[in-house]
Protein backbone atom coordinates (compact mmCIF):
# COMPACT_ATOMS: atom_id res chain seq x y z
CA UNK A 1 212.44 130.01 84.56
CA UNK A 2 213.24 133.29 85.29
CA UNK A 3 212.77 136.32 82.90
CA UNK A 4 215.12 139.52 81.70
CA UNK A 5 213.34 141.89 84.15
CA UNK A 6 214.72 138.86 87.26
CA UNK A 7 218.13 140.15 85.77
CA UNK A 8 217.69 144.05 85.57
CA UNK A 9 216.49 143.42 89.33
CA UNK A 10 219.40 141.99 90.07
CA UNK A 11 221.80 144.19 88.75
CA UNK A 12 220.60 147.21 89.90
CA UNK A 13 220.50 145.48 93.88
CA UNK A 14 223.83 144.21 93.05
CA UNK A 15 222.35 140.40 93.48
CA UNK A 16 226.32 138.74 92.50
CA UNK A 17 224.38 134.91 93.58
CA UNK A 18 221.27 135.24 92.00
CA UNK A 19 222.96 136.65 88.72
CA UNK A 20 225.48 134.03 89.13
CA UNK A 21 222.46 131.46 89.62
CA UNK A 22 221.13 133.10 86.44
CA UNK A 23 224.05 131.89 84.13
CA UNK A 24 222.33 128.33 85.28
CA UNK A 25 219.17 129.10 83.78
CA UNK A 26 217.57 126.94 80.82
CA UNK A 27 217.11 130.08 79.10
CA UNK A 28 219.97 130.79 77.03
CA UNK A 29 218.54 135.01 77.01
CA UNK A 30 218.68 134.68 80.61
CA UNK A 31 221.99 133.53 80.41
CA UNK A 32 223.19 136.01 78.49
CA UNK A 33 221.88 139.03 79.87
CA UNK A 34 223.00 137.65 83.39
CA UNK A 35 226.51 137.66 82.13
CA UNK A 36 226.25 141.14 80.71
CA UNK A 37 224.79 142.28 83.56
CA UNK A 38 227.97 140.24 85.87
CA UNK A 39 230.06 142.21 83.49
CA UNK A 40 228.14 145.85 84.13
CA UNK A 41 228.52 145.29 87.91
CA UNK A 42 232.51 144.04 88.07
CA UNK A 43 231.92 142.06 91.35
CA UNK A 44 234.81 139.51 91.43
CA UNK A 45 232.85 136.78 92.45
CA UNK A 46 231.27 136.48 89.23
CA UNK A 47 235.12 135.86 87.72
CA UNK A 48 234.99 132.01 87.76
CA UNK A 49 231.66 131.31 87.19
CA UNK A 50 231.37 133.94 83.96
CA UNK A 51 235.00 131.92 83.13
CA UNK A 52 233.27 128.37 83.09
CA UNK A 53 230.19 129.56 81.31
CA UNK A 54 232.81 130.75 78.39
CA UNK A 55 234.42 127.82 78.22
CA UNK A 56 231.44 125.91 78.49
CA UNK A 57 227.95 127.23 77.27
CA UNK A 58 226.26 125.30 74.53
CA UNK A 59 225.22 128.54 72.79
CA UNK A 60 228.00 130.77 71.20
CA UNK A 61 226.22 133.93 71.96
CA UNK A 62 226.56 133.35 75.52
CA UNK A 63 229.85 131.98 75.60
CA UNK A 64 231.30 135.86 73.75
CA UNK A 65 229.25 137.40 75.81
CA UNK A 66 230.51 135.53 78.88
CA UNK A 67 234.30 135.70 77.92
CA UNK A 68 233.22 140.20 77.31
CA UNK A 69 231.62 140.50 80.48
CA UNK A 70 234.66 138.56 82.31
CA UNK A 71 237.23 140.98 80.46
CA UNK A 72 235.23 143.66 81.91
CA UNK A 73 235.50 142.65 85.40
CA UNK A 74 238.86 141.85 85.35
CA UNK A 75 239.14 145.34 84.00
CA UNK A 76 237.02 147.06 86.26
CA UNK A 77 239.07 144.73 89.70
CA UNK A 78 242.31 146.35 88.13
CA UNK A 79 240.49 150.13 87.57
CA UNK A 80 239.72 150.20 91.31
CA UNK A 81 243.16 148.71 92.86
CA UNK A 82 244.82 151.52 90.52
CA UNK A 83 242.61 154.08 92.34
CA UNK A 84 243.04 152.61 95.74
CA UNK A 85 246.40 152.93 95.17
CA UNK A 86 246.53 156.06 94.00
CA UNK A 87 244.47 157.26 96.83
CA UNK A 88 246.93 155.69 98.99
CA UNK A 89 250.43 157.28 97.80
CA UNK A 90 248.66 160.87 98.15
């Protein structure tokens, strides 16, 4: 089982599959704090998985915090193609 320091790890080495991996774990803390951490980092590869685990965690805690953190990345995906394109009409 893997504990809430795995997690910080993760997030600050950017670790999208083994945060991803961590919204698997037994541990329903785990779970959550891997999708807040999914939702700190805004990597779009954690968009489906964080969308399943919303849709599909046994634990409401971790289903809100799931459906946040995958608001955030979509928010964070549309916050950078605005500044890309921005950068690229100058």
């Amino acid at each position: 089982m893997m504990q809430r320091r795995d997690i910080d790890t993760m997030r600050r080495r950017r670790d999208i599959d083994g945060l991803v991996a961590a919204l698997f774990d037994p541990d329903e803390i785990v779970r959550l704090t891997a999708a807040e951490a999914l939702g700190a980092v805004g990597d779009e590869r954690a968009l489906e998985p964080l969308k399943r685990l919303k849709f599909s965690d046994p634990v409401a805690d971790v289903r809100r915090t799931a459906s946040f953190a995958h608001t955030r990345v979509v928010a964070r995906i549309a916050d950078r193609k605005a500044a890309e394109s921005v950068t690229r009409g100058s």
